[in-house]
Every structure is written in C-alpha cells, then in structure tokens.
Protein backbone atom coordinates (compact mmCIF):
# COMPACT_ATOMS: atom_id res chain seq x y z
CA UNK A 1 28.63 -105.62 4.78
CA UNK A 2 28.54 -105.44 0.85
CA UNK A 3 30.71 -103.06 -0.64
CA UNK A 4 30.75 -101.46 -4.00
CA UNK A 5 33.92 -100.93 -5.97
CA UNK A 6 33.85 -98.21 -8.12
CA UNK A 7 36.86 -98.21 -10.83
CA UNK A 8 38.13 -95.10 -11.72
CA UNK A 9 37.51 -94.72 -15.89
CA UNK A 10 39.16 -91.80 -16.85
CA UNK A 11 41.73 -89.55 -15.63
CA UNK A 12 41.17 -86.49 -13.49
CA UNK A 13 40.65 -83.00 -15.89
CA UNK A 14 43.66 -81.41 -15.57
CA UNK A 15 44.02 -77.29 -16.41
CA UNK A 16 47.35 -75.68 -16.42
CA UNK A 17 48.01 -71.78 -15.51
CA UNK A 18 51.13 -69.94 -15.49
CA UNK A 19 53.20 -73.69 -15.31
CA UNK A 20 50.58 -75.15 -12.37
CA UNK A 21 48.82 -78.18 -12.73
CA UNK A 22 45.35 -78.10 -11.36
CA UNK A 23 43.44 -81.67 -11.67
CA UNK A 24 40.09 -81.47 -11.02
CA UNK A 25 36.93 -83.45 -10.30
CA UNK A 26 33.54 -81.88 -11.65
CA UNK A 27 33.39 -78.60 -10.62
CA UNK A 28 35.96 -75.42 -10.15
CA UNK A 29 35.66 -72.90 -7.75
CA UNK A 30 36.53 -69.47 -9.37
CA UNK A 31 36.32 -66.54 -7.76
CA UNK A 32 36.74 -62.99 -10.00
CA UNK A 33 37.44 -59.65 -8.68
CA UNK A 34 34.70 -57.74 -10.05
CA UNK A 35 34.16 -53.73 -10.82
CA UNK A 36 33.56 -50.93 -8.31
CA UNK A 37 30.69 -49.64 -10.37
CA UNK A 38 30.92 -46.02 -10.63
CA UNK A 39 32.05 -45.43 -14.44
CA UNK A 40 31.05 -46.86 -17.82
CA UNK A 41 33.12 -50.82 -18.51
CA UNK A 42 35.76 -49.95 -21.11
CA UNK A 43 37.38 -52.59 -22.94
CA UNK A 44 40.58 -52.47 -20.32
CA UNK A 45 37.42 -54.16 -17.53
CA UNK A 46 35.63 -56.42 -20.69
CA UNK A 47 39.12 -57.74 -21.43
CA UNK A 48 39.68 -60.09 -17.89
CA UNK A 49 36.11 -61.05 -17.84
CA UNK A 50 36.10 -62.77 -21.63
CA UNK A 51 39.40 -64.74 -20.32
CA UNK A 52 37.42 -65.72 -17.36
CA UNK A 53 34.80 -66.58 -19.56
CA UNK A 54 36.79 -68.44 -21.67
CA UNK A 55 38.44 -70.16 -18.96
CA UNK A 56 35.00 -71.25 -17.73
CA UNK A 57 34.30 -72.49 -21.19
CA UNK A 58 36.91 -74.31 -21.67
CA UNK A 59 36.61 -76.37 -18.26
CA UNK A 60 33.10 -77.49 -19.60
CA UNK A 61 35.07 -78.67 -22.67
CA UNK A 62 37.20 -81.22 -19.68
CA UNK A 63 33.92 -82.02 -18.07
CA UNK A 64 34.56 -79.73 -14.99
CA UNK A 65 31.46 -77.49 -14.52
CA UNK A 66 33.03 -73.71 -13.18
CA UNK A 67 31.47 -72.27 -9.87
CA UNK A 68 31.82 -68.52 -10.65
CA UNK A 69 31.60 -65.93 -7.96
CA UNK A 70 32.04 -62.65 -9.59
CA UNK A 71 31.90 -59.48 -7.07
CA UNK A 72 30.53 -56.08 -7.27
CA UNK A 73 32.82 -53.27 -5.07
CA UNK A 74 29.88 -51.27 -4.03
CA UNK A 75 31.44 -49.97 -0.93
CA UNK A 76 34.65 -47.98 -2.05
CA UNK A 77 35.91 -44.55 -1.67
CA UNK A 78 36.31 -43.86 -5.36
CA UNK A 79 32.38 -44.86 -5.66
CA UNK A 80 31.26 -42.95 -3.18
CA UNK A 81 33.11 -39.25 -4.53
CA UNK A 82 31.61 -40.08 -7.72
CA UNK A 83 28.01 -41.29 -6.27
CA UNK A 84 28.39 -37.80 -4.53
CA UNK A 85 29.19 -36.12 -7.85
CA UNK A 86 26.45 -37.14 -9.18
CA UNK A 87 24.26 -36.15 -6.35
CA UNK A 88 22.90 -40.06 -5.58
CA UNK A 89 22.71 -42.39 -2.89
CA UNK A 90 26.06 -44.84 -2.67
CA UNK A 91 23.73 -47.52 -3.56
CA UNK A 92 21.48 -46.58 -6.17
CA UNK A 93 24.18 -44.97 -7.95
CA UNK A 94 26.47 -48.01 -8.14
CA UNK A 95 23.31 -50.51 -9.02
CA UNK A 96 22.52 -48.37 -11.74
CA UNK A 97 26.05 -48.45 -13.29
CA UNK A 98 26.17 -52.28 -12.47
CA UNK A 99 23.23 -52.67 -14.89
CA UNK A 100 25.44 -50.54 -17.27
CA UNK A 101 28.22 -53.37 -17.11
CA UNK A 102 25.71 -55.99 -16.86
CA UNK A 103 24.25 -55.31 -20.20
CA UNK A 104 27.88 -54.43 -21.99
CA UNK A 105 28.66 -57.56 -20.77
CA UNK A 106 26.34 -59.95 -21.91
CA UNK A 107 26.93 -58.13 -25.42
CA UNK A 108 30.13 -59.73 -25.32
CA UNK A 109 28.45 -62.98 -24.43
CA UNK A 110 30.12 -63.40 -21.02
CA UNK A 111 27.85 -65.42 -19.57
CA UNK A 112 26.69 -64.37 -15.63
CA UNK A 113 28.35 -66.05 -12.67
CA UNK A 114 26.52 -68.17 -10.33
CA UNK A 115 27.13 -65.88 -7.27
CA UNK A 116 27.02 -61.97 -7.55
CA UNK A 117 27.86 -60.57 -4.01
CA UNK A 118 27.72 -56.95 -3.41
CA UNK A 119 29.58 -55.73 -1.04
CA UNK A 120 27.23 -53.55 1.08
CA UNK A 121 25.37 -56.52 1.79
CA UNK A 122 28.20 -58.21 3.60
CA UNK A 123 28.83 -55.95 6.23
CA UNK A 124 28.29 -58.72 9.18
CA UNK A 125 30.49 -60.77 7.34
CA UNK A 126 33.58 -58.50 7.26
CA UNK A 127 32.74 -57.87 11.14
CA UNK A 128 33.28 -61.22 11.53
CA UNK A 129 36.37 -61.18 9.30
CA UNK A 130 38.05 -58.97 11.56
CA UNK A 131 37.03 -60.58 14.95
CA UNK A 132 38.58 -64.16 13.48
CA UNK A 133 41.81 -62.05 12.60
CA UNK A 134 41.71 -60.26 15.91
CA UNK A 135 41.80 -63.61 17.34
CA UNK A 136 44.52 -65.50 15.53
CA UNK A 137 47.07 -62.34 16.31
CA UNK A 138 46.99 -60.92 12.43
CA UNK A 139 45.15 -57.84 13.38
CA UNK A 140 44.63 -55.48 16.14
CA UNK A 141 41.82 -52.78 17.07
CA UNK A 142 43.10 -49.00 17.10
CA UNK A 143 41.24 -46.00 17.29
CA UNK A 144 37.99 -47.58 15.75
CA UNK A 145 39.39 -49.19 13.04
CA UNK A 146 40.52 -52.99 12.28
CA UNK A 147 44.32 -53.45 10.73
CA UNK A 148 45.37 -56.24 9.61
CA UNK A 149 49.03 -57.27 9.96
CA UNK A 150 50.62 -56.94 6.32
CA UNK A 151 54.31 -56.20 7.31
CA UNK A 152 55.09 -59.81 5.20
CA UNK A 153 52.30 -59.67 2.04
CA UNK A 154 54.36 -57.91 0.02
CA UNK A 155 56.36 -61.05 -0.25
CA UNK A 156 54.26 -63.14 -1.54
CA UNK A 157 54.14 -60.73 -4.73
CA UNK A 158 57.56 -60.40 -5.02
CA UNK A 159 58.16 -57.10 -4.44
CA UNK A 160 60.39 -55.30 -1.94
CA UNK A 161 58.87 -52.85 0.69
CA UNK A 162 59.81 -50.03 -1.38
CA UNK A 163 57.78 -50.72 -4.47
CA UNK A 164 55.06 -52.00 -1.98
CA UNK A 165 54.70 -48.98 0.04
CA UNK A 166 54.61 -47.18 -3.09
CA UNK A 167 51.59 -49.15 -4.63
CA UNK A 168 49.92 -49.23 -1.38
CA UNK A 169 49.49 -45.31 -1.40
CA UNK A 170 48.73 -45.42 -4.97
CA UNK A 171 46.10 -47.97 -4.65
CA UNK A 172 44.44 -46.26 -1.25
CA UNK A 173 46.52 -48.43 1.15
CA UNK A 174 47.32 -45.08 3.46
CA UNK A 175 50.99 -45.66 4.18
CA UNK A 176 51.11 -42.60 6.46
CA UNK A 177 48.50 -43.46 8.60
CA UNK A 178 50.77 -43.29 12.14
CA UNK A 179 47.28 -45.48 13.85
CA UNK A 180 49.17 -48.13 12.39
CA UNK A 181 52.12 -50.85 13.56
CA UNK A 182 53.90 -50.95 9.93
CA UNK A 183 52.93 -49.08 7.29
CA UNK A 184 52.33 -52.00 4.72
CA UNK A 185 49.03 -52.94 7.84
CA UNK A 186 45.79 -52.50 5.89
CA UNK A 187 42.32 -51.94 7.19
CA UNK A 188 39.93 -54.43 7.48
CA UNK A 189 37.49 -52.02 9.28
CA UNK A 190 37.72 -48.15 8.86
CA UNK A 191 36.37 -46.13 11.52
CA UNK A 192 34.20 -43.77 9.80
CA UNK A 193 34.83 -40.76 8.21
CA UNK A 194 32.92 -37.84 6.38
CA UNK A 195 31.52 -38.58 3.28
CA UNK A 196 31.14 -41.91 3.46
CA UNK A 197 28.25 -44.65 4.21
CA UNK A 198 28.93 -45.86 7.59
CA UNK A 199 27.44 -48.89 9.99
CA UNK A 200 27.46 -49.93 13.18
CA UNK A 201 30.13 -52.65 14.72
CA UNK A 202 32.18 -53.55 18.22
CA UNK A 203 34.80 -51.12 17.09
CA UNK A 204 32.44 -47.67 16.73
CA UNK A 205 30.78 -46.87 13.51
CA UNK A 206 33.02 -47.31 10.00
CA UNK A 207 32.84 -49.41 6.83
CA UNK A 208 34.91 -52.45 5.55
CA UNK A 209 38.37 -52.63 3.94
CA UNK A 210 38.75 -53.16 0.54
CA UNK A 211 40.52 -56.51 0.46
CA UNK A 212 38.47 -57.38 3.47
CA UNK A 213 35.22 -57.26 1.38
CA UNK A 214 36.97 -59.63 -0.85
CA UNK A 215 37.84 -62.29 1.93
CA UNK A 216 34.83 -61.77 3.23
CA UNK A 217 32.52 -62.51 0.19
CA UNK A 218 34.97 -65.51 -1.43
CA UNK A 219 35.16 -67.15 2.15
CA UNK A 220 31.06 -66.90 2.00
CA UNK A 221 30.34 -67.93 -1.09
CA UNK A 222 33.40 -70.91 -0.80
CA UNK A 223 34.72 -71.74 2.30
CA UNK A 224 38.59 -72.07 3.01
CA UNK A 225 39.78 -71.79 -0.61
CA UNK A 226 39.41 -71.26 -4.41
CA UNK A 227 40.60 -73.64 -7.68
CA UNK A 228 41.39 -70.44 -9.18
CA UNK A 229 41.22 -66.33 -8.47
CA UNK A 230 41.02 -64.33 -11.42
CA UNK A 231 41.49 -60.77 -12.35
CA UNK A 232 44.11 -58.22 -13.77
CA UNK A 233 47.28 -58.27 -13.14
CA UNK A 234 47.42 -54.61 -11.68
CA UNK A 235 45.24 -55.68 -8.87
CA UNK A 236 48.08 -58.42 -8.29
CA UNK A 237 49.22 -56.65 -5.19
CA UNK A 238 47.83 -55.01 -2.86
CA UNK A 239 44.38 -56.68 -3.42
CA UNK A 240 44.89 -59.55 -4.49
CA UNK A 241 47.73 -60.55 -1.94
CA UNK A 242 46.31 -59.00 0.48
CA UNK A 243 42.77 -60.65 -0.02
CA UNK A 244 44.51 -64.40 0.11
CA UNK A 245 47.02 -63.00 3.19
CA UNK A 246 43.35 -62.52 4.93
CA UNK A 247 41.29 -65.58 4.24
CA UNK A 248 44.70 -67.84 4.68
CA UNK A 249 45.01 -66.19 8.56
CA UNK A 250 41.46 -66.37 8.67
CA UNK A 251 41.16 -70.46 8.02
CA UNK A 252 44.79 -71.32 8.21
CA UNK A 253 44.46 -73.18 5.27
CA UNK A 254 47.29 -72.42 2.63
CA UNK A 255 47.40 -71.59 0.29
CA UNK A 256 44.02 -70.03 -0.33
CA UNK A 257 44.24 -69.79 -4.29
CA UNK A 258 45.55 -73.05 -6.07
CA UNK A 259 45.90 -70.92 -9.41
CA UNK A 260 45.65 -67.39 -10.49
CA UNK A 261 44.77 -65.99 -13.60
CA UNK A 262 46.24 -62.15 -13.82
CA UNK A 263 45.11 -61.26 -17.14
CA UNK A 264 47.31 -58.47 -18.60
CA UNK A 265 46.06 -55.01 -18.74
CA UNK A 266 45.19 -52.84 -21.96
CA UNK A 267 46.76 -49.75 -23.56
CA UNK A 268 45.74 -46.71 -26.10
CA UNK A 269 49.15 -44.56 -27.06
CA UNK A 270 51.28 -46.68 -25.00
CA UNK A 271 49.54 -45.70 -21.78
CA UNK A 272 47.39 -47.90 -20.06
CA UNK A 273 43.79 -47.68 -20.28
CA UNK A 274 41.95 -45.81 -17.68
CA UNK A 275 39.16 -42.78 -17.12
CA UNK A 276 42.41 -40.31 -15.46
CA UNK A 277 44.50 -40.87 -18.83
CA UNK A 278 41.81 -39.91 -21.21
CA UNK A 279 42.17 -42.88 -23.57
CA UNK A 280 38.81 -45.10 -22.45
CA UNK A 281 37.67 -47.27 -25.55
CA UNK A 282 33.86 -48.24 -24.06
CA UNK A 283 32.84 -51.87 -25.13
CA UNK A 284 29.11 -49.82 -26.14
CA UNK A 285 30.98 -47.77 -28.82
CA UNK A 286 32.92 -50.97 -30.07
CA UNK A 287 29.46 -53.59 -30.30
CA UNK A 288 28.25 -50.96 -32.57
CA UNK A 289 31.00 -51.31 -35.07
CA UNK A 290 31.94 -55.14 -34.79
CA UNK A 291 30.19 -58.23 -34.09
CA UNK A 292 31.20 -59.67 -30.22
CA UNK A 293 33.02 -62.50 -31.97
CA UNK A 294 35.76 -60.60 -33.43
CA UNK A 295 36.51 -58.26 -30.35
CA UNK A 296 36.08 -61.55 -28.04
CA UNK A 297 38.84 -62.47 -30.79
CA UNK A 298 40.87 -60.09 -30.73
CA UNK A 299 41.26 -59.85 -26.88
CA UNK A 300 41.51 -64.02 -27.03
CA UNK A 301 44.15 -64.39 -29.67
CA UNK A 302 47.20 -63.54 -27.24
CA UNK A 303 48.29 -65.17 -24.07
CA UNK A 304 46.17 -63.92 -21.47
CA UNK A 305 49.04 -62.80 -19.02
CA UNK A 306 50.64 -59.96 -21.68
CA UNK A 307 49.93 -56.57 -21.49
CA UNK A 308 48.68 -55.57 -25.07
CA UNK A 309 48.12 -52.14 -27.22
CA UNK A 310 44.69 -51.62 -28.59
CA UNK A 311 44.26 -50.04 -32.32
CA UNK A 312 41.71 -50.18 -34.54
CA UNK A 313 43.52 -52.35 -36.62
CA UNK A 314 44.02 -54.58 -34.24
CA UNK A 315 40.31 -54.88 -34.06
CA UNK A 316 40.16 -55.09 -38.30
CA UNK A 317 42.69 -58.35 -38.19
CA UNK A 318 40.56 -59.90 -35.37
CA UNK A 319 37.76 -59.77 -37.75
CA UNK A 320 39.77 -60.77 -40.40
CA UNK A 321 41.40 -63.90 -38.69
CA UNK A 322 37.59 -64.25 -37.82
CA UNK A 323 36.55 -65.13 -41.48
CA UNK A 324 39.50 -67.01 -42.03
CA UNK A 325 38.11 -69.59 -38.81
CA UNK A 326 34.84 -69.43 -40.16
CA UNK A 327 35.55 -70.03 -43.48
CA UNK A 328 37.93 -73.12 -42.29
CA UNK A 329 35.32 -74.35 -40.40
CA UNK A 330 32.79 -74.49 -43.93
CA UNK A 331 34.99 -76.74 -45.66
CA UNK A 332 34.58 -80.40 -45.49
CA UNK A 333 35.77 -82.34 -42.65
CA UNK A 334 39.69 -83.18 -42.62
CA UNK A 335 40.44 -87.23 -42.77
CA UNK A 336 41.50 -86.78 -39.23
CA UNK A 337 39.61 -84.87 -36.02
CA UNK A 338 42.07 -82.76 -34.37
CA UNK A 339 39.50 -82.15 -31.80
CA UNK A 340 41.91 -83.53 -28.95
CA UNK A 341 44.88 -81.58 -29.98
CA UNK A 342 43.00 -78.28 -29.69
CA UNK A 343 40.96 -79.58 -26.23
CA UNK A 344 45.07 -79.92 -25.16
CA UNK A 345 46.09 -76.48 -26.21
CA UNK A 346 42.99 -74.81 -24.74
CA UNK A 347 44.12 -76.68 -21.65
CA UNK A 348 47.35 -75.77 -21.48
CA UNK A 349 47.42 -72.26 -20.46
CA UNK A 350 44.75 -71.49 -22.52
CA UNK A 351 46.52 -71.38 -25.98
CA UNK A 352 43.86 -70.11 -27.43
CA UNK A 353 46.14 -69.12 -30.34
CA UNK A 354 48.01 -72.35 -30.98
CA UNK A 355 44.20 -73.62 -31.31
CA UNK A 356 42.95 -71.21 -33.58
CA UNK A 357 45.72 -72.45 -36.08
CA UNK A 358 45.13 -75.87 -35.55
CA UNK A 359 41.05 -74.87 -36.48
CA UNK A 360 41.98 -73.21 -39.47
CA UNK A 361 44.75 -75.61 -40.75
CA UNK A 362 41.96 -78.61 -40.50
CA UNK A 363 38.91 -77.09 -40.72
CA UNK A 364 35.86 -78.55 -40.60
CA UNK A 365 34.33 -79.93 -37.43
CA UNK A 366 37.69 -79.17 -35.59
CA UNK A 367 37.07 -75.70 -36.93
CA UNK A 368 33.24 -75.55 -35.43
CA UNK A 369 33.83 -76.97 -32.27
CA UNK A 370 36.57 -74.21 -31.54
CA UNK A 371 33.79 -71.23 -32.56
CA UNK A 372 31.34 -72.87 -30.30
CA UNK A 373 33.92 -73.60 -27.41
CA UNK A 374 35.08 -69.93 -27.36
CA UNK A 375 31.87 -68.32 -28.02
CA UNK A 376 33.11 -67.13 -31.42
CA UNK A 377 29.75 -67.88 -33.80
C-alpha cells in the first residue's frame, strides 16, 4: 500500500480570549446570540456584533475562515407584548424589525453570518431538545411544561444562588414557579399560556424556552460544540450558562464552548443603555452624523470585555484617532513591516488598541493593512 506523508509547514492559528488558547485548523465555529427583534438596534446591540465582526476578521487575517451562526429570538415573551402592541402577528412583526437591524447593520459593515436561524422555525428541534434531556435525567415533564435541572448552572458563572435567583427573575427565569424541583430549573418547554403563539408537542400545547431555542439552533447548525460563543456580557448568566448547561447534558460533550467572547455592555449618564432607561443612542441617528469607520472605531479602540460610557466626544476622538490612522497609513512605507507584530496583537485578545499604535507609529503599509483588516476604510 503506498502512503503519502504529508509534513506539517506551519503552525496551527492560534487566537487567544480572556487568557485561553484556541489553535485552530481552517475554520471556527462561532455561534452569536442574536436580537429578539421587537425594538429599533441601538448602539448598546451594534456594539457586540462589530467585536464579533472583528473577531471574524481577524481569524481570516490567521488563515482560519469563521463559521458564523448568528440567531434571531423570534419566539419571546417581550416580542410578543410588543407584537401585540402594535396590533401584528408574532411573526411579521419581528421579521419586519429584523430587516430594521439587518440594514443598521450592514451600515456598520458587519458582514452577515453564514447561518441565520429563527427561532419559530425550530420548534421540532427544541421538542427534541427536551426529550434527549428527559432522557439523560436533566429534566422532567410537569404540568405541560419541560424543566430542565439548573440547581448547579449558576456555578459555572460564578455566582452564588442568591445573586442567581435574583437574575433569574429579572431575566424571566420565574423563580416562584412552585411546578418546579428548585427554583434555579428553567423551562425548556412552556405549556401554553394566553397571549402567546403556541404549538403542538408530547407534553400539551406550549412554546420553547429561551435558552432552549439557543441549544437547540447552535446544536443544529454545529453539532456537539462551538470554537467560540459570543455575546454581551449581561446575557453571561442565565442564557448563556444555561444554553451550554443544555447542549453539554444534551451530547455529554464538555465543555460545549472552548472560548467566550462577553463583550462589555454600553452606558449614557452612567446607566446602562436600554429602551426602560430612556437613554437609547440608535446606530440610524449616529450613520447620519459619522462615517461607520469612526463609530466601528470608537467601539473597537477598548478591550472588548469593559463596560464603557458613550458621549459624543467619545465619538469626535474616534474620528479623530481615525485621521490620525489614515493619515499614518499615506506616508511612505517604514524600512521595516510591522505587519506581524500587529497580526500578534490582533491575536492576542484582540488588542485592537496596542495595534492601532503600532499602525500609526509605522505607517505605511502596516498602517493600510490594519484599515482593511478592521473594516476601517
């Protein structure tokens, strides 16, 4: 039998988040917890998807091609009150405001994942979810809904059960609910209630959990596991713990995520941004005043865990620090190519700061390669 050798000529790209190495072949698998479409995207939403976007782009730069699955929440009680509101169908109403975000988004140049799941379409799926949990002993049937067991999750966030019972009422989680072994149990499948779309399963009529949608559509669209699961940081627990707690019983393959990205969350007057404070700044009312490159910028030019303030002169130095990059990047090419030292930064933890000052101190082609990298021209 003749055999081919095949020697090995580079070393493996290798991204690092939050301290973890992550080598990796030619392709990343990254899923990102989308919107529940039922408002305008503010610049609190636009922020996580640019550092996804970035993080995509910057993979290309290590020859690893990203795999994005990017989900839309269409099946959510907070949609549906404001789908009623408005006097619409659940579904029309959230596909309209999708094409809302859609188009803010691609003003900011985020470029569109490779899978878009919506979440009403993957009804079977969670039913299937919740049988495969039933059947591994992390959940149990009650009174036509699914629970999954979730008396440990909050441990894998680091939290105690106080502050976890506390964000699992803020965040929906229905603490109180006596159907239930422990309080911290979610649903996977909600009997159904007034008021809200419902479909048919083995457990009665109802509609999927929150974090089981989740499961359900990144075990779909990847299988046992993800390179990296992105979003912000406030959905760090309950969704985002709970939504690995799921697909890791489901597959008992740990752990489910081999990196996170929890990109920090945006304030106006020291409060964080959101419709119920008031203090929305819409990415619309923004691409009318400044080119995407300089707000892209100016939510770039930070690490992307920290939470950060947003001013409008915050947005004036982005587009000043702007024309400093491209004005590095018209001068003539520095004796040496610093290329490599900002393809390390941008790999290590995304520094996207440490390589804007190696850009600007060399200029040139180092300077260019940075504004096409990032999206920045």
């Amino acid at each position: 039998m003749n055999m081919t050798v095949v020697h090995a000529t580079s070393d493996p790209a290798t991204l690092v988040l939050a301290g973890r190495q992550v080598p990796m072949l030619d392709s990343a698998r990254m899923y990102v917890c989308g919107i529940t479409p039922y408002d305008v995207t503010h610049l609190g939403h636009a922020a996580t998807f640019v550092w996804v976007d970035a993080l995509g782009r910057v993979l290309r730069l290590l020859g690893v091609e990203p795999v994005v699955c990017r989900n839309v929440t269409d099946v959510d009680d907070v949609l549906d009150a404001a789908a009623s509101r408005a006097g619409a169908p659940y579904d029309e109403f959230a596909a309209i405001q999708q094409y809302h975000f859609e188009h803010d988004l691609t003003g900011l140049r985020v470029r569109p994942p490779l899978h878009q799941p919506r979440a009403h379409r993957y009804i079977d799926h969670v039913i299937r979810l919740a049988r495969g949990l039933i059947a591994a002993g992390a959940a149990y049937q009650r009174d036509g809904s699914v629970f999954f067991r979730g008396g440990a999750v909050a441990a894998r966030a680091a939290l105690d059960r106080a502050e976890a019972l506390r964000l699992s009422a803020e965040y929906g989680g229905r603490p109180d609910d006596r159907s239930k072994d422990d309080p911290l149990d979610v649903t996977v499948w909600q009997a159904a209630e007034p008021g809200h779309p419902a479909w048919d399963s083995p457990w009665g009529a109802g509609r999927p959990g929150w974090h089981a949608e989740c499961a359900a559509m990144a075990l779909s669209a990847f299988g046992m596991g993800v390179d990296v699961h992105a979003g912000g940081s406030d959905l760090r627990f309950p969704h985002h713990a709970y939504h690995a707690a799921m697909a890791e019983a489901f597959t008992g393959v740990r752990p489910y995520a081999r990196a996170w990205l929890h990109a920090g969350t945006v304030a106006v007057g020291g409060v964080k941004m959101a419709k119920s404070a008031g203090n929305l700044v819409l990415v619309s009312d923004l691409l009318t005043r400044y080119p995407a490159a300089a707000i892209r910028l100016m939510i770039l030019d930070r690490h992307w865990a920290h939470d950060w303030e947003y001013t409008d002169k915050s947005l004036e130095a982005a587009a000043a620090r702007l024309a400093d990059l491209y004005q590095a990047a018209g001068r003539a090419d520095a004796a040496s190519d610093s290329a490599a030292e900002i393809r390390r930064l941008l790999a290590t933890d995304l520094d996207v700061p440490g390589a804007l000052e190696v850009a600007i101190e060399t200029g040139g082609v180092s300077a260019r390669r940075l504004i096409s990298a990032l999206a920045l021209d």
